[in-house]
N, C-alpha and C. Protein backbone atom coordinates (compact mmCIF):
# COMPACT_ATOMS: atom_id res chain seq x y z
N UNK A 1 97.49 21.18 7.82
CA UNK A 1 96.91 19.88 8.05
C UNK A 1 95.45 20.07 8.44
N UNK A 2 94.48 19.44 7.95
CA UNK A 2 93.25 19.28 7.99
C UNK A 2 92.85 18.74 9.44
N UNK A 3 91.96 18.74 10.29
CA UNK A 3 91.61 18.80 11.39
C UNK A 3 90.10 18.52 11.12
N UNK A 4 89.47 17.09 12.21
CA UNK A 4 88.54 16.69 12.01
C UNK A 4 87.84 16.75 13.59
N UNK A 5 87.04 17.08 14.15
CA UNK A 5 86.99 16.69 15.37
C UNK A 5 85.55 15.45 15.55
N UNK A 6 85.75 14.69 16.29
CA UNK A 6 84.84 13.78 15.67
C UNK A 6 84.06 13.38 17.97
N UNK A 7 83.04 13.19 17.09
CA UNK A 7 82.13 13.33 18.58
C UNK A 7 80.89 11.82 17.79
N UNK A 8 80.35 11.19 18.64
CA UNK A 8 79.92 10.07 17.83
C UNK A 8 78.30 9.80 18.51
N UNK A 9 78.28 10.33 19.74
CA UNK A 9 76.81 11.06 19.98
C UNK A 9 76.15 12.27 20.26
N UNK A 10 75.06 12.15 20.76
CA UNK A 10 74.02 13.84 20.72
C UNK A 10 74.22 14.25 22.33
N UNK A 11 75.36 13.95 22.84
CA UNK A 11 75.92 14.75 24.18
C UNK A 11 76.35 15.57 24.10
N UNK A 12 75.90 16.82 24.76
CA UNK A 12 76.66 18.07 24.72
C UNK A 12 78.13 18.30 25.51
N UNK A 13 79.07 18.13 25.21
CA UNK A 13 80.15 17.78 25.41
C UNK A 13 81.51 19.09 25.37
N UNK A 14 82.18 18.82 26.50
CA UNK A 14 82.94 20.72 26.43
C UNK A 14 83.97 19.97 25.31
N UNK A 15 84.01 18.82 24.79
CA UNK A 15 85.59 18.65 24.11
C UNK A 15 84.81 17.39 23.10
N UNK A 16 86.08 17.43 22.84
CA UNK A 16 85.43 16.32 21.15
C UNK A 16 85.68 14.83 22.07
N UNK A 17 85.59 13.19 21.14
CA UNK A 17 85.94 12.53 21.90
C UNK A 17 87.05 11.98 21.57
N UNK A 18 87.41 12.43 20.00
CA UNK A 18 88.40 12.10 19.27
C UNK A 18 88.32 13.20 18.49
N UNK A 19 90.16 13.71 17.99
CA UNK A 19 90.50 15.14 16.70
C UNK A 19 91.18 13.95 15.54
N UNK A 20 90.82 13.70 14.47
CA UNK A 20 91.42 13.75 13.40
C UNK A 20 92.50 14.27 12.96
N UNK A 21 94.34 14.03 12.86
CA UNK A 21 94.95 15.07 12.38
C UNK A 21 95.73 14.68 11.43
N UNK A 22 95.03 14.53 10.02
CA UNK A 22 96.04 13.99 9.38
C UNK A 22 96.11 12.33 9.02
N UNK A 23 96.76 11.38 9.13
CA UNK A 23 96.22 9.99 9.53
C UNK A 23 96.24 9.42 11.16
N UNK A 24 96.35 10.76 11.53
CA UNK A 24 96.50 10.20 13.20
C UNK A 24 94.99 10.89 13.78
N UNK A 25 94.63 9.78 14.66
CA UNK A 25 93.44 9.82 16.03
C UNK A 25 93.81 10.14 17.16
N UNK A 26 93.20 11.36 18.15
CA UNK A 26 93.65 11.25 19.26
C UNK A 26 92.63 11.42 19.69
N UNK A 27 92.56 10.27 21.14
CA UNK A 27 91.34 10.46 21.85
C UNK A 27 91.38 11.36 22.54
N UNK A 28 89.85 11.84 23.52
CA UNK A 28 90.28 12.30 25.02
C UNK A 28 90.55 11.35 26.01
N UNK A 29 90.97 11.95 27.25
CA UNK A 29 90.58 11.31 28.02
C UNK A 29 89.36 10.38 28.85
N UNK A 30 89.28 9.27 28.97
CA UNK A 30 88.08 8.47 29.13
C UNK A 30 88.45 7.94 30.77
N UNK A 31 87.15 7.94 31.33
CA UNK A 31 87.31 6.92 32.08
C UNK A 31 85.71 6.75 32.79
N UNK A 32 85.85 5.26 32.50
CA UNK A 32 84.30 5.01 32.59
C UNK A 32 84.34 4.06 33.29
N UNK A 33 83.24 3.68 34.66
CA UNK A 33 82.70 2.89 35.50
C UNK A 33 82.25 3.29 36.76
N UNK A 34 81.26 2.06 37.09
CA UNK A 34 80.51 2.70 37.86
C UNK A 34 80.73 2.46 39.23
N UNK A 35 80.51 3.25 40.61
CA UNK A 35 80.70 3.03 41.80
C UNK A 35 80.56 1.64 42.04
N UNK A 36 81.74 1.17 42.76
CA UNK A 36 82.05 -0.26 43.12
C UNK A 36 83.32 -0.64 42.28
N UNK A 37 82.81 0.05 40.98
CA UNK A 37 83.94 -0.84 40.03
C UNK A 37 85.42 -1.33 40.65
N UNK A 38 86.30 -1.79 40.94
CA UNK A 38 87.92 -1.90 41.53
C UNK A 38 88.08 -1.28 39.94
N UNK A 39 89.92 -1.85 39.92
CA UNK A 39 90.66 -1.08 39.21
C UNK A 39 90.86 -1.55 38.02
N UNK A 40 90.37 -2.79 37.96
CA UNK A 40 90.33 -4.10 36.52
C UNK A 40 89.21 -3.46 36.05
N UNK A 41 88.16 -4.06 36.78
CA UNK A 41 86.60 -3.16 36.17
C UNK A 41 86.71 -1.95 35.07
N UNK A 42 87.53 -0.90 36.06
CA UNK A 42 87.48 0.49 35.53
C UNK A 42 88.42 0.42 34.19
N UNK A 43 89.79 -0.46 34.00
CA UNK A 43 90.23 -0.49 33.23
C UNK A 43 89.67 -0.76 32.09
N UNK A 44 88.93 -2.72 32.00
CA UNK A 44 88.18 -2.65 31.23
C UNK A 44 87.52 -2.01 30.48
N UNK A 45 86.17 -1.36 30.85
CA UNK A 45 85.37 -0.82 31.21
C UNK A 45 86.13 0.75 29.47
N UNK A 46 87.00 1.08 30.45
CA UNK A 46 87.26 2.41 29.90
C UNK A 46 88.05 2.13 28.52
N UNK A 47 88.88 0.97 28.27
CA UNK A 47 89.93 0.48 27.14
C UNK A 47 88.65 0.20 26.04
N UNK A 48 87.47 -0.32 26.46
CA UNK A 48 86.36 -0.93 25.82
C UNK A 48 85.91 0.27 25.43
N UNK A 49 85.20 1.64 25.96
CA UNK A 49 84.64 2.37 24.88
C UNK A 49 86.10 3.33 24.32
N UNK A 50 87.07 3.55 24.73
CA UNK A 50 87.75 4.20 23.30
C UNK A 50 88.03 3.27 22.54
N UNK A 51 88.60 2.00 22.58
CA UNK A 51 88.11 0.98 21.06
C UNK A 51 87.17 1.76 20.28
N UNK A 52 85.62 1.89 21.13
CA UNK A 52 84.36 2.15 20.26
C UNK A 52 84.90 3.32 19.77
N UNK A 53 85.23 4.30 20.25
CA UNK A 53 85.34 5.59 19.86
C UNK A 53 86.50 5.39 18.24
N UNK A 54 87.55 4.29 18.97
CA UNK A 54 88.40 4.36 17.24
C UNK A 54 88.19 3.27 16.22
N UNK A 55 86.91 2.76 16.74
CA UNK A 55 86.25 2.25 15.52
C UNK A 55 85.37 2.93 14.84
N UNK A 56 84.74 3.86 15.51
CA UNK A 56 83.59 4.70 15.03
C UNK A 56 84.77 5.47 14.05
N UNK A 57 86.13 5.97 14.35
CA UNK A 57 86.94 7.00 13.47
C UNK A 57 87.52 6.26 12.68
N UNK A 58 87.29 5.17 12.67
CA UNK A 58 88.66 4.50 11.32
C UNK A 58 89.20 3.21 11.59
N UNK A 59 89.60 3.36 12.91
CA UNK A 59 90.81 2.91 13.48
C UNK A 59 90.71 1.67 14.36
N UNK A 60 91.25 1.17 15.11
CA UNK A 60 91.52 0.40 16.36
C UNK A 60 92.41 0.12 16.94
N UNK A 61 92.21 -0.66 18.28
CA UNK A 61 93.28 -0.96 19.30
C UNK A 61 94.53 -1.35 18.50
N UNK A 62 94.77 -2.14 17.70
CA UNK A 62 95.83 -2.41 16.92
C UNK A 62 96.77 -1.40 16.10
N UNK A 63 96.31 0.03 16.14
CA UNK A 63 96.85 0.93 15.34
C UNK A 63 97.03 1.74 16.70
N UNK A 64 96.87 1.38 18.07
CA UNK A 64 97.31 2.81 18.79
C UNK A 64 99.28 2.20 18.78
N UNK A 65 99.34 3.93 18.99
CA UNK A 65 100.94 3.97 18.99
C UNK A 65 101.02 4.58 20.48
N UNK A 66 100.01 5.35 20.82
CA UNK A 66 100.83 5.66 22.28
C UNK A 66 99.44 6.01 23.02
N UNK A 67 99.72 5.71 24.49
CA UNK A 67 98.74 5.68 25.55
C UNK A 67 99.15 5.98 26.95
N UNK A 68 98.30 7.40 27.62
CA UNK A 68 98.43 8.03 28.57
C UNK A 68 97.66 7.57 29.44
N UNK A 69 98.36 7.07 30.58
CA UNK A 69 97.35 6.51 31.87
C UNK A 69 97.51 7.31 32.56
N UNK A 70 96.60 7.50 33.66
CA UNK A 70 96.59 8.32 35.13
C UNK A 70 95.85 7.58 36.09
N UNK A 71 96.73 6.64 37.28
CA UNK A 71 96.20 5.97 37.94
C UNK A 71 95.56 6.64 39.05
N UNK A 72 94.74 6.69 39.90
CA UNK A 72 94.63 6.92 41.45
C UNK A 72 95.58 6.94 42.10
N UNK A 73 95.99 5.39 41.98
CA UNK A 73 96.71 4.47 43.23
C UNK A 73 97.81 4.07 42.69
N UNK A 74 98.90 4.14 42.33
CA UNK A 74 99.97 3.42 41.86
C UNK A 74 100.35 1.93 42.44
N UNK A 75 99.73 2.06 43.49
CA UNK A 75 100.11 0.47 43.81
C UNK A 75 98.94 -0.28 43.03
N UNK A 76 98.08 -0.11 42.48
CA UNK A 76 97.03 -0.78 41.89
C UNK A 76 97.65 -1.12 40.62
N UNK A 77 98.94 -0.38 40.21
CA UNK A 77 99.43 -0.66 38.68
C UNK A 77 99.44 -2.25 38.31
N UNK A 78 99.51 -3.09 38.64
CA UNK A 78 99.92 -4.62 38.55
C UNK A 78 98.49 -5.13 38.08
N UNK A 79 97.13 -4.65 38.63
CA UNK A 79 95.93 -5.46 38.42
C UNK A 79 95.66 -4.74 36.88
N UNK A 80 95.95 -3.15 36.98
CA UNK A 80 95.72 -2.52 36.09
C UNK A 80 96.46 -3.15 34.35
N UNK A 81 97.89 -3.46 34.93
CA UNK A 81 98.39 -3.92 33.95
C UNK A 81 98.11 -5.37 33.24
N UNK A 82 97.69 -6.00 34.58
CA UNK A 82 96.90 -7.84 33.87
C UNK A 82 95.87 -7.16 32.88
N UNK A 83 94.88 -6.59 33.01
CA UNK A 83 94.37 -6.31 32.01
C UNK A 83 94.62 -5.80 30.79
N UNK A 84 95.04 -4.28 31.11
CA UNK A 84 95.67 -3.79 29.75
C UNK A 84 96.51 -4.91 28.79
N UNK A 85 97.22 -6.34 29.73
CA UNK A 85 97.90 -7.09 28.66
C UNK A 85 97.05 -7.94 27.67
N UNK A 86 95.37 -8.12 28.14
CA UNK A 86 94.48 -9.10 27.38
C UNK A 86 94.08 -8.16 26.19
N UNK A 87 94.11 -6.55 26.58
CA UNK A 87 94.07 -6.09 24.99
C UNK A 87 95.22 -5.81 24.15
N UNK A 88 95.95 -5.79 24.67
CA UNK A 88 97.25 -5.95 23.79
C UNK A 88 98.34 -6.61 23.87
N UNK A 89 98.44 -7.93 23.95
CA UNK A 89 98.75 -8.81 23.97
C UNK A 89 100.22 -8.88 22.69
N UNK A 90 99.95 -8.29 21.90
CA UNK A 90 101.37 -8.31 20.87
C UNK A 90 101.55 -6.71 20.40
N UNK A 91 100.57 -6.40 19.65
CA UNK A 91 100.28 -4.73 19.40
C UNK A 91 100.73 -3.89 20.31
N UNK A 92 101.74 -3.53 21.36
CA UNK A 92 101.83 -2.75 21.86
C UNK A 92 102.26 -1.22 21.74
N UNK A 93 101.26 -0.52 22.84
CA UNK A 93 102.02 1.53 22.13
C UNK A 93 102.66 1.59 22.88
N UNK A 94 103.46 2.90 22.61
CA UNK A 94 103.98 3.34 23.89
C UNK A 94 102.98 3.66 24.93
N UNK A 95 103.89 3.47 25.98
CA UNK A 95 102.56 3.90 27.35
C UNK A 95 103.44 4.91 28.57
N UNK A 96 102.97 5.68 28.97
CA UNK A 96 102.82 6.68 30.11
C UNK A 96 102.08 6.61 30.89
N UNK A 97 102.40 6.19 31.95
CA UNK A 97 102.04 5.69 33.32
C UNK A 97 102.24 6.33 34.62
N UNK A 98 101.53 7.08 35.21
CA UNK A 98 101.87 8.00 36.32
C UNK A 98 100.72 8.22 37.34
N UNK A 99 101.01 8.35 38.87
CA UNK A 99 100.08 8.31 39.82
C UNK A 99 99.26 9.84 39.79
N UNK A 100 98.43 10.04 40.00
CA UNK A 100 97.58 11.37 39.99
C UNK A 100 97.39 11.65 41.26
N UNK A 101 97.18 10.80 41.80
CA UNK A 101 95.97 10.90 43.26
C UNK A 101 94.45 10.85 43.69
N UNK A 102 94.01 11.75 44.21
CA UNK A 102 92.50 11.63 44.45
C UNK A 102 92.02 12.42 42.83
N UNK A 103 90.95 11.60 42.15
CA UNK A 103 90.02 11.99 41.31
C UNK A 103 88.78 12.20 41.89
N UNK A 104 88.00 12.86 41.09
CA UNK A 104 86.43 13.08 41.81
C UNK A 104 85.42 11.45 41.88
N UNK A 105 84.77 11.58 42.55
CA UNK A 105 84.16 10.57 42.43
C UNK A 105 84.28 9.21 42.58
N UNK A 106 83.90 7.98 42.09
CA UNK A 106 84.83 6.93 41.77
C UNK A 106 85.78 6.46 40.98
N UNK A 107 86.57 7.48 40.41
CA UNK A 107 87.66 7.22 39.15
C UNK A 107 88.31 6.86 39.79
N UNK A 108 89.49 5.88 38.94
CA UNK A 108 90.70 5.16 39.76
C UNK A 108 91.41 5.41 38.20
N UNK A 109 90.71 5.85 37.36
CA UNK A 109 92.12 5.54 36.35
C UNK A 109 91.27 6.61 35.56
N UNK A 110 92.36 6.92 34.45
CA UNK A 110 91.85 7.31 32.92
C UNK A 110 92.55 7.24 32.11
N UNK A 111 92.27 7.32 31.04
CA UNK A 111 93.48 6.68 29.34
C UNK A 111 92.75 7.28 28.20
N UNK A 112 93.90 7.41 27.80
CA UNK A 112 93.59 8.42 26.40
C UNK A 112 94.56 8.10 25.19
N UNK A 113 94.51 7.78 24.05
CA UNK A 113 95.27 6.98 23.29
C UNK A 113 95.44 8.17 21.87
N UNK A 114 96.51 7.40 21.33
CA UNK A 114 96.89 7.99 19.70
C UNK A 114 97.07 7.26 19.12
N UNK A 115 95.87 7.22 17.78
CA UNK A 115 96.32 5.86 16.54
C UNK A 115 96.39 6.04 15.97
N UNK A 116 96.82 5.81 14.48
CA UNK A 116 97.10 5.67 13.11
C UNK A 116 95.88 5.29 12.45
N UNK A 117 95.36 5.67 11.43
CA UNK A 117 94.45 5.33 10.43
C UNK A 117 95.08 3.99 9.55
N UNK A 118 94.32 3.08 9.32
CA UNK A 118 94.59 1.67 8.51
C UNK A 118 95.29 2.32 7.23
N UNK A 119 96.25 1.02 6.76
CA UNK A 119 96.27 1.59 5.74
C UNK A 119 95.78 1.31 4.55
């Protein structure tokens, strides 16, 4: 199987941001926002650029099949989840959901998805 690794700016980067394998996308892990953000923010925030990332490859929110969360806080899951439902609202992937603990910095979450290429 052919293997694409796909990176979509001029950041020097230890990992791709998405691999190509086949008709499937897998992102990395993302998690983006800035000090202050709460846990909606960060969700947002982070669901919004891997979209970008699987539009830049092909793809979109509508073609993920499965999605890895890693919360901070597990009790935060409920605000976390109002959101995640405004982007997927019918389309749903599978999802994996599990508490981490302390991240560096201000992270409270991160997500990393697998989609299908259109057909």
């Amino acid at each position: 199987m052919k293997l694409e690794r796909l990176n979509f700016d001029t950041r020097e980067r230890p990992f791709s941001q998405a691999v190509r394998a086949g008709d499937f996308i897998y992102t990395s892990g993302a998690s983006i926002g800035d000090p202050g953000d709460d846990i909606s923010a960060q969700t947002a925030k982070t669901i919004d650029y891997l979209a970008d990332v699987l539009q830049k490859a092909g793809t979109d929110l509508k073609h993920v099949v499965k999605a890895t969360v890693f919360l901070a806080d597990l009790d935060e899951w409920g605000q976390f989840n109002e959101v995640w439902k405004k982007y997927f609202p019918t389309d749903k992937p599978v999802r994996t959901t599990t508490e981490v603990g302390k991240f560096g910095g201000h992270t409270r979450i991160e997500i990393d998805f697998v989609a299908v290429m259109p057909d």
